[in-house]
Protein backbone atom coordinates (compact mmCIF):
# COMPACT_ATOMS: atom_id res chain seq x y z
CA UNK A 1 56.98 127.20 93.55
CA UNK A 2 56.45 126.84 89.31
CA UNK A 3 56.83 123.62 88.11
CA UNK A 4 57.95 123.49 84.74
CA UNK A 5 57.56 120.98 82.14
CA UNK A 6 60.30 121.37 79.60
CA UNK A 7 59.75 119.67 75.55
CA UNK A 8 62.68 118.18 73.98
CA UNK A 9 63.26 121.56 71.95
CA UNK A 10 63.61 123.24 75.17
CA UNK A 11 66.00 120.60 76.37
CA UNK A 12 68.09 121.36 73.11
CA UNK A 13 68.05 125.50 73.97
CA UNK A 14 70.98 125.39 76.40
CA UNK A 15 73.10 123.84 73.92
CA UNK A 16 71.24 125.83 70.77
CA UNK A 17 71.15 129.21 72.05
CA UNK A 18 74.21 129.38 74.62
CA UNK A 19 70.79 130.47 76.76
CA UNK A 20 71.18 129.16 80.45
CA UNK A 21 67.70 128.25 81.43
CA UNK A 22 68.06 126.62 84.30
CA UNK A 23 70.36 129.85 85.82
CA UNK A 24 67.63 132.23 84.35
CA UNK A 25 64.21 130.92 86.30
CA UNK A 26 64.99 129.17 89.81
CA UNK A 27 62.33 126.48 89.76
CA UNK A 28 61.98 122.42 90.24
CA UNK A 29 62.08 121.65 86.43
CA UNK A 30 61.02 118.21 84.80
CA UNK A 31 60.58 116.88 81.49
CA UNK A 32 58.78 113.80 79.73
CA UNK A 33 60.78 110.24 79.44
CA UNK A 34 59.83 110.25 75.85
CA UNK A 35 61.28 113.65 75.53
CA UNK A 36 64.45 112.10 76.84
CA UNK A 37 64.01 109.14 74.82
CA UNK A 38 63.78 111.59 71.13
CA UNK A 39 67.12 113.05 72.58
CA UNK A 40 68.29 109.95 73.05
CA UNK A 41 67.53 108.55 69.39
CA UNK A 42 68.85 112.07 68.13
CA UNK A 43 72.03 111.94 70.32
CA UNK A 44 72.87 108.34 68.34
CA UNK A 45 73.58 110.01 65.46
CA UNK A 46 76.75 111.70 64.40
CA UNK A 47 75.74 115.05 63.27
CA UNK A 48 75.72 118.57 64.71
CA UNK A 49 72.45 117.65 66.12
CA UNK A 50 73.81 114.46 67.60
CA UNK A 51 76.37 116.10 69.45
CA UNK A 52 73.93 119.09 70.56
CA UNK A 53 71.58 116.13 71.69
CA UNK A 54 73.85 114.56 74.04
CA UNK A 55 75.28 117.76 75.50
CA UNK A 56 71.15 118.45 76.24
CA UNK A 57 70.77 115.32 78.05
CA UNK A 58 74.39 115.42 80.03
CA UNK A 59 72.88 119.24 81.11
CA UNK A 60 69.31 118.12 82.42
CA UNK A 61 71.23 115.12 84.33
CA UNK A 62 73.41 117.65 86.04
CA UNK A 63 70.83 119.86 86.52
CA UNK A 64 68.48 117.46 87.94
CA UNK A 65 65.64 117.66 85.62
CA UNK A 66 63.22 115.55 87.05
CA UNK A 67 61.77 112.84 84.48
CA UNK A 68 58.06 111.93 84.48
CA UNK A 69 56.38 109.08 82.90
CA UNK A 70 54.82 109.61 79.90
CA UNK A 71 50.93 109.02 80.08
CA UNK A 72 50.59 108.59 75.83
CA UNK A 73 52.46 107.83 72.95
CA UNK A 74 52.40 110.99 71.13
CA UNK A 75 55.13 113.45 72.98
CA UNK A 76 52.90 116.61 72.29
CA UNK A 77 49.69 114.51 73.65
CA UNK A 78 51.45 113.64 76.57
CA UNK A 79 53.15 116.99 77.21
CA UNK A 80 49.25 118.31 77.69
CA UNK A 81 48.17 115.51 79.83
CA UNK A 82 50.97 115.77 81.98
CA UNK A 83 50.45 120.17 82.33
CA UNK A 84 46.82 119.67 83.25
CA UNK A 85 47.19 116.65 86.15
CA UNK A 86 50.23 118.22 87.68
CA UNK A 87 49.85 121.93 87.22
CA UNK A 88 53.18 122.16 85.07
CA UNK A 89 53.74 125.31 82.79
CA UNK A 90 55.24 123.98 79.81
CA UNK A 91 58.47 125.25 78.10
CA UNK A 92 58.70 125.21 74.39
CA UNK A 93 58.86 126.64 71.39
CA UNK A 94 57.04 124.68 69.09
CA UNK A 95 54.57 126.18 67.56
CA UNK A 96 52.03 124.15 67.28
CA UNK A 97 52.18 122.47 70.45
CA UNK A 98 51.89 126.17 71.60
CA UNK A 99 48.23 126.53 70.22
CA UNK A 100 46.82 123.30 71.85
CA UNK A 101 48.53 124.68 74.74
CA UNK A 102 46.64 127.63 74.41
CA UNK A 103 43.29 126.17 73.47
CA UNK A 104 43.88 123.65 76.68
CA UNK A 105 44.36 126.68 79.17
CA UNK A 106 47.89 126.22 79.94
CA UNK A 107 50.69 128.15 80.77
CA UNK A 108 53.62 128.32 78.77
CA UNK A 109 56.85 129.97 78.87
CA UNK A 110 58.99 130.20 76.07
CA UNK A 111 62.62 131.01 74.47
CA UNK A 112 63.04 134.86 72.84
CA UNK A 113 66.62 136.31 71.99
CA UNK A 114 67.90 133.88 74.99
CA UNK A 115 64.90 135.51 77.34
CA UNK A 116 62.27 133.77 78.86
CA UNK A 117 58.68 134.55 77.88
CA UNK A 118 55.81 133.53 80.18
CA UNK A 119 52.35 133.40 78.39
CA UNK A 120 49.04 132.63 80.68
């Protein structure tokens, strides 16, 4: 079965794009604790993106998003590290994370008009 490693972006799609990701691909799905802590830090604050924030993390709770240590500081770092040691395809939609992705080897699947896109 995939194992995919969702970014804090990707976390924040549910709630963005009224896109149900984790009724779209039936997989075991985990994320970062640093991407949980950014939510966290962005849930704290009263704006749209507050609210969005901590409607992300009340989803990935209830959807049992499994949460994985972070090996480095930097989330983007980390997000790499983790994809090559455990064999994670990474959700996101960020860019530049997408072309060290790339460059690393790594699968990635990401968010278009509320579809999933896998990329090898």
């Amino acid at each position: 079965m995939k194992k995919i490693l969702l970014d804090t972006n990707f976390l924040l799609a549910p709630v963005q794009f009224k896109a149900d990701i984790y009724e779209q691909i039936t997989t075991d799905f985990f994320t970062l604790d640093a991407c949980v802590e950014e939510l966290e830090k962005i849930a704290k604050k009263k704006t749209k993106a507050g609210v969005q924030a901590k409607a992300a993390l009340i989803l990935a709770r209830t959807k049992n998003v499994r949460i994985v240590k972070a090996a480095k500081k930097n989330v983007d770092e980390a997000l790499v590290e983790a994809a090559k040691q455990h064999n994670y395809i990474v959700a996101t939609n960020d860019r530049k994370l997408i072309m060290k992705l790339k460059t690393e080897g790594i699968a990635i699947v990401r968010l278009r008009q509320r579809k999933f896109m896998e990329e090898a």
